[in-house]
C-alpha atoms as a PDB file:
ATOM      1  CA  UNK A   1      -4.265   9.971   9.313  1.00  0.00           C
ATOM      2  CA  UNK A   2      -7.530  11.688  10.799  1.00  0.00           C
ATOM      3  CA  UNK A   3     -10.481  12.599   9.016  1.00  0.00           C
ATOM      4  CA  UNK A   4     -11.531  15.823   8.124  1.00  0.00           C
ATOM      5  CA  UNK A   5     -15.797  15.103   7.274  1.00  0.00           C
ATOM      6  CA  UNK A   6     -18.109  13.650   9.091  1.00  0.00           C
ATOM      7  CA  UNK A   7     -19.189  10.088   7.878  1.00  0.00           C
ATOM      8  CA  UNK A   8     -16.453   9.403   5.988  1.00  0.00           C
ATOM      9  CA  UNK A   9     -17.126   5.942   4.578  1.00  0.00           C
ATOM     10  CA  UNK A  10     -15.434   2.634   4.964  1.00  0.00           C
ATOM     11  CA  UNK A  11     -15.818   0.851   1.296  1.00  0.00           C
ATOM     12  CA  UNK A  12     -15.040  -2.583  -0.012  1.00  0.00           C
ATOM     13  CA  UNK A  13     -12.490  -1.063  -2.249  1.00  0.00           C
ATOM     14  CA  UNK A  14     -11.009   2.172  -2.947  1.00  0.00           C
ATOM     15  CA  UNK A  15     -13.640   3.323  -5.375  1.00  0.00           C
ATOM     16  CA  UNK A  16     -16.684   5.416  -4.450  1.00  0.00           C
ATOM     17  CA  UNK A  17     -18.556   2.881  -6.743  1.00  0.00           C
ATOM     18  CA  UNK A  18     -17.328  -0.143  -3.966  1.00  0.00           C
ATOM     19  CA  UNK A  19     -19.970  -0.630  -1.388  1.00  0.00           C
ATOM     20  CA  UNK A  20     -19.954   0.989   2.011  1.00  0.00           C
ATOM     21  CA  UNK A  21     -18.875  -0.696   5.291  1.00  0.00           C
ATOM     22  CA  UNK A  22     -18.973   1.722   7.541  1.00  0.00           C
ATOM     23  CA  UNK A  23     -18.420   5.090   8.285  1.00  0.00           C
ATOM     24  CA  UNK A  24     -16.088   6.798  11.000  1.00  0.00           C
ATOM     25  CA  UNK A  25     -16.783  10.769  12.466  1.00  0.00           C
ATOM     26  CA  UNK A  26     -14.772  13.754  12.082  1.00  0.00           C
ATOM     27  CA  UNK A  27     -11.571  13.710  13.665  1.00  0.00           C
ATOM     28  CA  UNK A  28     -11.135  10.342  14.127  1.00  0.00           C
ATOM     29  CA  UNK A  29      -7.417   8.903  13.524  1.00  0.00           C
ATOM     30  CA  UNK A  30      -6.800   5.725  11.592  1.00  0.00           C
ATOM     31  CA  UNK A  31      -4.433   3.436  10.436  1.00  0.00           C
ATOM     32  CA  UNK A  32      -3.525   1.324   7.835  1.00  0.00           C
ATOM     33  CA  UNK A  33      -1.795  -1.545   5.902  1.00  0.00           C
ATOM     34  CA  UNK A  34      -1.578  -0.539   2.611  1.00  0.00           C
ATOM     35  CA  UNK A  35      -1.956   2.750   0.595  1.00  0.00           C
ATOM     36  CA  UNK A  36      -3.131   2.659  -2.948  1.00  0.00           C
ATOM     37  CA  UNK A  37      -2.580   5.607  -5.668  1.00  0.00           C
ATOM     38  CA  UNK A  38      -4.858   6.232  -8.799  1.00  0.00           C
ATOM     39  CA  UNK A  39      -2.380   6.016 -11.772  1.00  0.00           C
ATOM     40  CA  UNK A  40      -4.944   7.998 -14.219  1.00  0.00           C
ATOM     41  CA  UNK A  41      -7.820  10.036 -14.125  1.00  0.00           C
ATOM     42  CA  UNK A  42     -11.064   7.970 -15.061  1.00  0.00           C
ATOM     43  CA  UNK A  43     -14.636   7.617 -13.596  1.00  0.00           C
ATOM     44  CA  UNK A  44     -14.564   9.297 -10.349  1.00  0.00           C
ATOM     45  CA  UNK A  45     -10.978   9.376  -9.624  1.00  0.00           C
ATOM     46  CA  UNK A  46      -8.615  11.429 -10.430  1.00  0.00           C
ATOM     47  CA  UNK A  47      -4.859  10.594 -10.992  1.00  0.00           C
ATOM     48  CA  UNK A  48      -2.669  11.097  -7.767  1.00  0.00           C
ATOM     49  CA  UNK A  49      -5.985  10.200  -5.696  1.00  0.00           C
ATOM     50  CA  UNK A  50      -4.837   8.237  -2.515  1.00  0.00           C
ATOM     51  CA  UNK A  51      -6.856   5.427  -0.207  1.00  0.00           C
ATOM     52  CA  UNK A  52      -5.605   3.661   2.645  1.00  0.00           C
ATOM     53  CA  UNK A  53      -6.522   0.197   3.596  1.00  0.00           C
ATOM     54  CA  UNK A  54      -7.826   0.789   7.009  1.00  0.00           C
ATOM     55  CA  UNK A  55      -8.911  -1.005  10.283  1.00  0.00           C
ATOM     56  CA  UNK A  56     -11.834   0.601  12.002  1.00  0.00           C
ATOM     57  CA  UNK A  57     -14.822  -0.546  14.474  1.00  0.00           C
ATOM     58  CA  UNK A  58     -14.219  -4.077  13.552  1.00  0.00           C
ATOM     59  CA  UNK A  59     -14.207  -3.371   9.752  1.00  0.00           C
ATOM     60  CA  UNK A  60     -11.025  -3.578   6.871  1.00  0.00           C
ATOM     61  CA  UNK A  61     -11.707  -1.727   4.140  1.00  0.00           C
ATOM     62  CA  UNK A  62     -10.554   2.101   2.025  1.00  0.00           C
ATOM     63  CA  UNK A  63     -10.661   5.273   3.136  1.00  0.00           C
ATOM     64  CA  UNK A  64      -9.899   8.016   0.871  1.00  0.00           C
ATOM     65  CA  UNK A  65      -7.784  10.742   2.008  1.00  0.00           C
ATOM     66  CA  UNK A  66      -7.404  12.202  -1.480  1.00  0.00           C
ATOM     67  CA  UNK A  67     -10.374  11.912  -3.634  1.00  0.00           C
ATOM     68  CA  UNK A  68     -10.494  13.895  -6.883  1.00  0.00           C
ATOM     69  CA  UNK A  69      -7.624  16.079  -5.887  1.00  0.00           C
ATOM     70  CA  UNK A  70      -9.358  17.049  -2.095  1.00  0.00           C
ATOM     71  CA  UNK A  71      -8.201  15.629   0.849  1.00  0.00           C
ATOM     72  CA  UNK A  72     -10.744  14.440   3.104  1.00  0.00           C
ATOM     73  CA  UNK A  73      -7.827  13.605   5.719  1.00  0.00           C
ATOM     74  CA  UNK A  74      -5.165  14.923   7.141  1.00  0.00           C
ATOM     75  CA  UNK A  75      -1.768  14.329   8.919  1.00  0.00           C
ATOM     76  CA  UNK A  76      -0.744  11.360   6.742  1.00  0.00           C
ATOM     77  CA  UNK A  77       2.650   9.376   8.022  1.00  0.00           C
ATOM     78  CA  UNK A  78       3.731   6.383   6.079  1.00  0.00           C
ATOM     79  CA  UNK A  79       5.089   4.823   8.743  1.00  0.00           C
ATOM     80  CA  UNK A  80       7.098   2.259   5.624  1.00  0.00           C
ATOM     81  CA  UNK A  81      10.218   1.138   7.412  1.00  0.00           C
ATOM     82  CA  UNK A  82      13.535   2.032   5.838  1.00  0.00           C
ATOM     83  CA  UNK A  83      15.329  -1.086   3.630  1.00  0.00           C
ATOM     84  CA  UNK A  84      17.388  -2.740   5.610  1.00  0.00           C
ATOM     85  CA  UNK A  85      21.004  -2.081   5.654  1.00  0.00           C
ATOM     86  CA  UNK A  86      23.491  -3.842   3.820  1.00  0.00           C
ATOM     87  CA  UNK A  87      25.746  -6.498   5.617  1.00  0.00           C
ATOM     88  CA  UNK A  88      28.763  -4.252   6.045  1.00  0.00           C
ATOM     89  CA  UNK A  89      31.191  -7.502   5.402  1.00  0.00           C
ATOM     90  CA  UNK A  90      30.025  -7.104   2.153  1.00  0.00           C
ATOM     91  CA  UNK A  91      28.933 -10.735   1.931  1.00  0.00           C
ATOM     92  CA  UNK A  92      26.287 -11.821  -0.514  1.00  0.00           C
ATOM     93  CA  UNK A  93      23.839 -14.847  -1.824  1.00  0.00           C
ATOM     94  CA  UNK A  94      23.517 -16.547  -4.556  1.00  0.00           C
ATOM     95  CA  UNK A  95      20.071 -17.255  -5.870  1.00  0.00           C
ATOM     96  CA  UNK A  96      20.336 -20.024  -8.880  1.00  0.00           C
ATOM     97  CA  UNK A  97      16.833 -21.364 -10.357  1.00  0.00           C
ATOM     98  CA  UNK A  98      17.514 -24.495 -11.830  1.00  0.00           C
ATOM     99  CA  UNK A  99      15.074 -26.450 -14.325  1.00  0.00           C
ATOM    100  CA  UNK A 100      16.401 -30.311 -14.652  1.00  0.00           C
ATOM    101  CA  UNK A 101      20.148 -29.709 -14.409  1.00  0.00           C
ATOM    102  CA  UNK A 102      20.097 -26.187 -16.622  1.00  0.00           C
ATOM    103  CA  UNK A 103      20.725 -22.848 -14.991  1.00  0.00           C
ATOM    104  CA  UNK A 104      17.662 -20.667 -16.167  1.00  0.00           C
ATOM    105  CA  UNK A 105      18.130 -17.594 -13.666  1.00  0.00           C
ATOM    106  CA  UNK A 106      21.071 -16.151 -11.652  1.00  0.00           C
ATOM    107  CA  UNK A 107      21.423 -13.628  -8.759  1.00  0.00           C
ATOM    108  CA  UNK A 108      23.871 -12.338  -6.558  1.00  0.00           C
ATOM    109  CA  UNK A 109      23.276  -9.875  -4.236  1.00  0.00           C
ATOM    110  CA  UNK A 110      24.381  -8.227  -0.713  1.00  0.00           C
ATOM    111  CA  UNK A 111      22.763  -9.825   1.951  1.00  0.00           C
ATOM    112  CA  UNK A 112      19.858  -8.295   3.305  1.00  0.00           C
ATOM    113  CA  UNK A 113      18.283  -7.396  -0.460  1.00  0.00           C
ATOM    114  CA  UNK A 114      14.784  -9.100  -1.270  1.00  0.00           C
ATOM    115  CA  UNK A 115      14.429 -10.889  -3.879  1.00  0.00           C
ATOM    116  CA  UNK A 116      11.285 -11.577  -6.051  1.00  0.00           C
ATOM    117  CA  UNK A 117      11.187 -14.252  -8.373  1.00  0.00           C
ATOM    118  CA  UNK A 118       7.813 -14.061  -9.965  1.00  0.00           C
ATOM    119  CA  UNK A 119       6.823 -18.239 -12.274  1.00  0.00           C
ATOM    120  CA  UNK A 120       4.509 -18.151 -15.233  1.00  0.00           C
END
């Protein structure tokens, strides 16, 4: 993306309130890692708001690009690659999660799918 505004600021987080890195000029283009998307208006934010987790000068931090509904950058690719394709043989794994000798958690799937298994 490339910013619109001069000093646009380089926080700790993606919250005005998170304290400033950095700041990059007009026109500059960045890129980042992650993107991050305000589910709710609150205190200075606005739902729909978007930062990216950016790489600039030496610093990581967020960089809005939406900020209570106004976009402070511009030309925004998510560059996200595509899921991959599904083994066209149709073969699949078998994910078992065993606890002693008891079955507790079961999965087939075509191969290629991720899997998350998330332990409390």
């Amino acid at each position: 993306m490339t910013t619109i505004y001069g000093d646009m600021r380089i926080r700790e987080g993606h919250s005005t309130y998170a304290p400033v890195m950095y700041s990059a000029p007009a026109n500059t283009v960045v890129s980042g890692d992650e993107l991050w998307t305000a589910p709710a208006d609150g205190d200075q934010v606005k739902a729909g708001d978007k930062w990216l987790r950016i790489t600039y000068a030496g610093y990581t931090g967020w960089m809005a690009y939406i900020h209570l509904g106004k976009p402070y950058c511009k030309d925004f690719t998510d560059a996200t690659p595509p899921p991959p394709t599904p083994d066209p043989s149709g073969a699949t794994f078998i994910v078992d999660v065993l606890i002693g000798d008891e079955v507790i958690f079961h999965h087939e799937a075509p191969q290629g799918t991720k899997l998350g298994i998330y332990v409390q």
